[in-house]
C-alpha atoms as a PDB file:
ATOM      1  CA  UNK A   1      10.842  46.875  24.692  1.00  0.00           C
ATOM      2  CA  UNK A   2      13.788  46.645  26.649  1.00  0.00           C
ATOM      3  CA  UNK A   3      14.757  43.419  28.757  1.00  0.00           C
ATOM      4  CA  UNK A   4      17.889  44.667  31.259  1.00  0.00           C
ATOM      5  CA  UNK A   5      17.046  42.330  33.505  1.00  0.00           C
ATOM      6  CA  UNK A   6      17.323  38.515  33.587  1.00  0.00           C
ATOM      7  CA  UNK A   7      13.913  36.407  33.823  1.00  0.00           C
ATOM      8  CA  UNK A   8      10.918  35.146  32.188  1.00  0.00           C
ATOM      9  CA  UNK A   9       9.246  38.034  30.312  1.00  0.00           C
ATOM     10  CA  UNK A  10       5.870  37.959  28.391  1.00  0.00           C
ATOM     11  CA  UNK A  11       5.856  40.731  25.067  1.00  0.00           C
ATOM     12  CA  UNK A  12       2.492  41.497  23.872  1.00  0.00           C
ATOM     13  CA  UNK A  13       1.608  43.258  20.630  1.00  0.00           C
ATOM     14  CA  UNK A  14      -1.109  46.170  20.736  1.00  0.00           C
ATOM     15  CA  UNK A  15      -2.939  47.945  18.006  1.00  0.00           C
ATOM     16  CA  UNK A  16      -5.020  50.746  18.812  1.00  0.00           C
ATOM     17  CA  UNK A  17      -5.320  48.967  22.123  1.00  0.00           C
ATOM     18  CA  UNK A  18      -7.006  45.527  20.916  1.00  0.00           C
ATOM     19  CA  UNK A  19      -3.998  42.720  21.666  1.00  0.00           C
ATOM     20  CA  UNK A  20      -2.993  41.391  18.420  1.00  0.00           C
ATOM     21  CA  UNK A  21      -0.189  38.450  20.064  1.00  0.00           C
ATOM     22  CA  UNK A  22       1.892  37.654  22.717  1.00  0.00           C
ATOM     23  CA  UNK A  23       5.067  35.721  23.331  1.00  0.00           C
ATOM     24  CA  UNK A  24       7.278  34.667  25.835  1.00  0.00           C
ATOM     25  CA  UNK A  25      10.754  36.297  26.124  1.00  0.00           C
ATOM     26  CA  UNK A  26      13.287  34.530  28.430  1.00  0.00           C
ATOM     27  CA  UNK A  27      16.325  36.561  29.426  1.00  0.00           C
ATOM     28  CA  UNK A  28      19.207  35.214  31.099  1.00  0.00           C
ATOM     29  CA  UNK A  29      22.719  36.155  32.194  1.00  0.00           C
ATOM     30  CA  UNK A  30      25.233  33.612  32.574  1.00  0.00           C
ATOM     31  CA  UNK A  31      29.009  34.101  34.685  1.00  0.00           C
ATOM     32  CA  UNK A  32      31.745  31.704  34.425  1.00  0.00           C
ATOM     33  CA  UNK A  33      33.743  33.988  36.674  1.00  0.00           C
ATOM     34  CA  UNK A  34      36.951  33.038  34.480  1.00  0.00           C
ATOM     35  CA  UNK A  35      39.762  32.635  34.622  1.00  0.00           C
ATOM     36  CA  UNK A  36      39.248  28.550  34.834  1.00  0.00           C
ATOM     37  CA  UNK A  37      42.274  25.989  34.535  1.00  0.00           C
ATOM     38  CA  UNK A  38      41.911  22.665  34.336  1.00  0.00           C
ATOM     39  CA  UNK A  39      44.302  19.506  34.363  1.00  0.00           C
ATOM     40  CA  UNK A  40      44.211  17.687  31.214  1.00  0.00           C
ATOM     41  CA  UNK A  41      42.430  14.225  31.866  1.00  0.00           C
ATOM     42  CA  UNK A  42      41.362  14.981  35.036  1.00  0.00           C
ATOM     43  CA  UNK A  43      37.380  16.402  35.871  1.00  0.00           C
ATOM     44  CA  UNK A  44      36.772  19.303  37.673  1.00  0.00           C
ATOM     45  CA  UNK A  45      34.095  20.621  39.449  1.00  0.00           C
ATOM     46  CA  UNK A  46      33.536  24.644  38.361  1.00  0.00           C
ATOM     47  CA  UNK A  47      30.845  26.913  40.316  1.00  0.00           C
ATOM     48  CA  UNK A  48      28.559  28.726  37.452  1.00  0.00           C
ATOM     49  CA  UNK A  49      26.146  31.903  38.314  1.00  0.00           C
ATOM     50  CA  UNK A  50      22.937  31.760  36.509  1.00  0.00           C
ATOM     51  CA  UNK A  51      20.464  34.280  36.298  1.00  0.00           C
ATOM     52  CA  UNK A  52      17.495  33.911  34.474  1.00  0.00           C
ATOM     53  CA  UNK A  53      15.339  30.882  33.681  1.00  0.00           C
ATOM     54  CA  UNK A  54      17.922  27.612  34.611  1.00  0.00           C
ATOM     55  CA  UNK A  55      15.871  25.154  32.976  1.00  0.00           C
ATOM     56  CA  UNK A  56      16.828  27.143  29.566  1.00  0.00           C
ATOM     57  CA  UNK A  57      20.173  26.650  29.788  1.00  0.00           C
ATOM     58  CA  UNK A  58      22.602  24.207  28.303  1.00  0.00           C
ATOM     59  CA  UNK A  59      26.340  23.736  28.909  1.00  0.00           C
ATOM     60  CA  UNK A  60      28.397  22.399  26.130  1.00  0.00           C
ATOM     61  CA  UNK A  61      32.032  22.462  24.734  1.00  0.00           C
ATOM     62  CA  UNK A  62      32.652  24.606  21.436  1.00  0.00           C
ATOM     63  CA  UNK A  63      35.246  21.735  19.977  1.00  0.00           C
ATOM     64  CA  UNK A  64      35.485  18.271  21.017  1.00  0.00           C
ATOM     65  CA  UNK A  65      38.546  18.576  23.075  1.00  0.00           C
ATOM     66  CA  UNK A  66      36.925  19.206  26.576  1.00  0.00           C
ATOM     67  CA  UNK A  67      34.119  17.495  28.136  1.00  0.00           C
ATOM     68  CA  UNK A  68      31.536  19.260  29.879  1.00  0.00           C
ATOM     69  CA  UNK A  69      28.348  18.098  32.472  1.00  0.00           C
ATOM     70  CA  UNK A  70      26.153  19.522  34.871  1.00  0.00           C
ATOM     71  CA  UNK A  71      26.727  17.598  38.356  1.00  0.00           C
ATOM     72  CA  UNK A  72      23.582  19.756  39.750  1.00  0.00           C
ATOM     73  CA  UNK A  73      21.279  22.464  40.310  1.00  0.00           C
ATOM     74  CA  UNK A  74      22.559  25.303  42.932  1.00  0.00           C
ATOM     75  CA  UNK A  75      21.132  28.008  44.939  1.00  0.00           C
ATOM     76  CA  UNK A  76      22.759  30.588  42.574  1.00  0.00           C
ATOM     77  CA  UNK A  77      23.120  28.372  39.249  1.00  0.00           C
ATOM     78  CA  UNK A  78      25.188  25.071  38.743  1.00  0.00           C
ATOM     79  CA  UNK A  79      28.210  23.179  39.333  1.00  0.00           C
ATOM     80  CA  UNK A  80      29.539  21.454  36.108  1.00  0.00           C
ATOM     81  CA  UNK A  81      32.177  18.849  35.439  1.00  0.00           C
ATOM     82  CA  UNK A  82      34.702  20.318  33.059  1.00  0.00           C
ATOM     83  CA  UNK A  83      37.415  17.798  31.458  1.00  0.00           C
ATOM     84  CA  UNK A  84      40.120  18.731  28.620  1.00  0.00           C
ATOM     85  CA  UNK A  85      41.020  15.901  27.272  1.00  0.00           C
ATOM     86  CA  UNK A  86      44.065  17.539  25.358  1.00  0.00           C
ATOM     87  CA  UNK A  87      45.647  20.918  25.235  1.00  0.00           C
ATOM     88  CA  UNK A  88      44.727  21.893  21.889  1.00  0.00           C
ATOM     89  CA  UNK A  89      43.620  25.773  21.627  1.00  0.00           C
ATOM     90  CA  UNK A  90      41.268  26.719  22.117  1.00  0.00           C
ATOM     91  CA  UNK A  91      39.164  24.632  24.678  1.00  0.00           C
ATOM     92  CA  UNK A  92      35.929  26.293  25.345  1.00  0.00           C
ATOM     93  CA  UNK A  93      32.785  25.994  27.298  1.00  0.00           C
ATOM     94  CA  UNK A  94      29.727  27.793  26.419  1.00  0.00           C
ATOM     95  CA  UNK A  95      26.189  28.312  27.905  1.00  0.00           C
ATOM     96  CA  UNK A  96      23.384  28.064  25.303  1.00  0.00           C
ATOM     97  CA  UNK A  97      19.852  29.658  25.484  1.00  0.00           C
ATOM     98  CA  UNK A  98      16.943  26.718  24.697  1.00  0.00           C
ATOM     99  CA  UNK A  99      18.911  24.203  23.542  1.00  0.00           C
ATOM    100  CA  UNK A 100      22.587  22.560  22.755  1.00  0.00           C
ATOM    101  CA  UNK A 101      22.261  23.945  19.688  1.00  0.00           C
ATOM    102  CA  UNK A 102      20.899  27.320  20.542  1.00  0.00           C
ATOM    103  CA  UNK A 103      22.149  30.983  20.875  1.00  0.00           C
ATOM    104  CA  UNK A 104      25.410  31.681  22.639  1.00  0.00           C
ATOM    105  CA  UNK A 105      24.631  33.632  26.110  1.00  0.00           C
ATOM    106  CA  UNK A 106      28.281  33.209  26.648  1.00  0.00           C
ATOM    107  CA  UNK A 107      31.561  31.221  26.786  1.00  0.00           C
ATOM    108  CA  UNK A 108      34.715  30.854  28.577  1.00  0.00           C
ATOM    109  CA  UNK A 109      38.328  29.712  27.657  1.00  0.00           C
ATOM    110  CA  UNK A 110      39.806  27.171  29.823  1.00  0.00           C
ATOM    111  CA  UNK A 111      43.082  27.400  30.620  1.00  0.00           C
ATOM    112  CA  UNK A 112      44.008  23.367  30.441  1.00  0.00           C
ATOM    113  CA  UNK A 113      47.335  22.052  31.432  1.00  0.00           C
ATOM    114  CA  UNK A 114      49.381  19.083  32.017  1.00  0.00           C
ATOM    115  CA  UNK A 115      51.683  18.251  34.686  1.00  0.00           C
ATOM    116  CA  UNK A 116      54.648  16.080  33.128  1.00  0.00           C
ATOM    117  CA  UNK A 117      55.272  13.207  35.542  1.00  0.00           C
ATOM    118  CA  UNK A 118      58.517  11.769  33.596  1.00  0.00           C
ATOM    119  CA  UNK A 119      60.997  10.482  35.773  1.00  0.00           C
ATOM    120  CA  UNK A 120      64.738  12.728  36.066  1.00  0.00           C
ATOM    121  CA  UNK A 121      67.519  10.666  34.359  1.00  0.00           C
ATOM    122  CA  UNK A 122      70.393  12.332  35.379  1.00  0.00           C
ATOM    123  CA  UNK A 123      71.646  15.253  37.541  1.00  0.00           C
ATOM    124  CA  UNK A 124      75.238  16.104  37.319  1.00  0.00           C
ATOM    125  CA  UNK A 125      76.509  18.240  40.328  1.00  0.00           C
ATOM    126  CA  UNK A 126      79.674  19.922  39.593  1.00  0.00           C
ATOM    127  CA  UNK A 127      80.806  21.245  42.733  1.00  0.00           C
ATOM    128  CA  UNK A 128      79.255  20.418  46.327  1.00  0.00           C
ATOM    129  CA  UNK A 129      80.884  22.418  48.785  1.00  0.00           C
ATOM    130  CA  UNK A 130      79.945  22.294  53.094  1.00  0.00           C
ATOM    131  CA  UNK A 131      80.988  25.270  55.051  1.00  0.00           C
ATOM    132  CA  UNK A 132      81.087  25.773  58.781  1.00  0.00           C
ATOM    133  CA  UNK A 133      79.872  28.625  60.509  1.00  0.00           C
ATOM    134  CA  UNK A 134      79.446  29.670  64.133  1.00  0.00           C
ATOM    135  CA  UNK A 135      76.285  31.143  65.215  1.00  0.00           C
ATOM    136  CA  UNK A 136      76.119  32.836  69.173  1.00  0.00           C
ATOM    137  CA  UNK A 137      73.603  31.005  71.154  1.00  0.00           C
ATOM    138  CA  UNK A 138      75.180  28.481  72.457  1.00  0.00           C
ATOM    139  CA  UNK A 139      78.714  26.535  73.542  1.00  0.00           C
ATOM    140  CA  UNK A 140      80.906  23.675  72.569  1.00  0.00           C
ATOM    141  CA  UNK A 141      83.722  23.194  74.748  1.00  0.00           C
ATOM    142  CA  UNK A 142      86.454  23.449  71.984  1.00  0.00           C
ATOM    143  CA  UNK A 143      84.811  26.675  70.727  1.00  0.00           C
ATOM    144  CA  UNK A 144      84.327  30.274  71.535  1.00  0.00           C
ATOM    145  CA  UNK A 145      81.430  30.848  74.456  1.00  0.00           C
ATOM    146  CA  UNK A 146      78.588  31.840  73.036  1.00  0.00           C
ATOM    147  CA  UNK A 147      78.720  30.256  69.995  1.00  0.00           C
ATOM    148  CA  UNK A 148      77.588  27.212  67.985  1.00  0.00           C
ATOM    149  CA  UNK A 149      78.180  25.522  64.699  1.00  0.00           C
ATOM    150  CA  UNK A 150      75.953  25.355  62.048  1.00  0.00           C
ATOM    151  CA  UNK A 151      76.745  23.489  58.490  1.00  0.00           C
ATOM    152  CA  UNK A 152      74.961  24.171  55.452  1.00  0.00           C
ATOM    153  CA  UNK A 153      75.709  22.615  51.858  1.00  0.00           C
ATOM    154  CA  UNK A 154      75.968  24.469  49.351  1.00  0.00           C
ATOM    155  CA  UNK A 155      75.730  23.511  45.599  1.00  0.00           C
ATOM    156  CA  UNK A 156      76.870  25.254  42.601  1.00  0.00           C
ATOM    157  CA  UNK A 157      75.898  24.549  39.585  1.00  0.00           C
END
């Protein structure tokens, strides 16, 4: 039997056309649409695409460096919370058929990052230099009709 489709699915077993069993088969298809950053310490809110039975899917972390929540149900899946809490590689969420513990349906890297606040001790400027330069458009008595001055500093490193 093939399942190519996401959903609930019921397989039953025949034998000379008396049914011997049945079970339940649920299929599901999950999209992270990656690439995902997120800021280190900071929780994010990340759109996920669920097809397939949504009450049979959990959301989890691979390694304990980035949390991960559902905030809620959606029309076409859910919207987690997704928080790194450091930058260590790899940080990793993955959506898991039946349980937190159960198979992999799939996972995504996130791309986690830091923005480093630390205040600028010192800035040396070697050279500053100001030039004057006319531009037409408009007058100054003690200049050329026509034309205007503009200054713009310049610094050279």
């Amino acid at each position: 039997m093939l399942f190519d489709q996401p959903g609930t699915f019921t397989a039953t077993a025949t034998l000379g056309g008396m049914t011997l069993g049945s079970m339940v088969v649920n299929v599901a298809y999950v999209d992270f649409a990656g690439p995902v950053a997120c800021q280190v310490g900071y929780k994010r809110e990340k759109g996920v695409e669920v097809y397939g039975p949504l009450d049979q899917i959990f959301f989890t972390s691979k390694n304990p460096n980035l949390e991960v929540s559902v905030k809620t149900n959606t029309s076409y899946g859910v919207r987690l919370y997704l928080k790194p809490t450091s930058r260590t590689e790899p940080v990793i969420v993955q959506a898991r058929l039946g349980s937190i513990n159960g198979p992999v349906l799939a996972e995504q890297r996130i791309d986690a990052f830091d923005i480093d606040y630390s205040p600028i001790t010192h800035i040396g400027v070697p050279s500053v230099s100001v030039c004057e330069r006319f531009l037409p458009g408009a007058g100054r008595p003690d200049r050329w009709p026509g034309q205007i001055p503009a200054r713009a500093a310049a610094v050279v490193w």
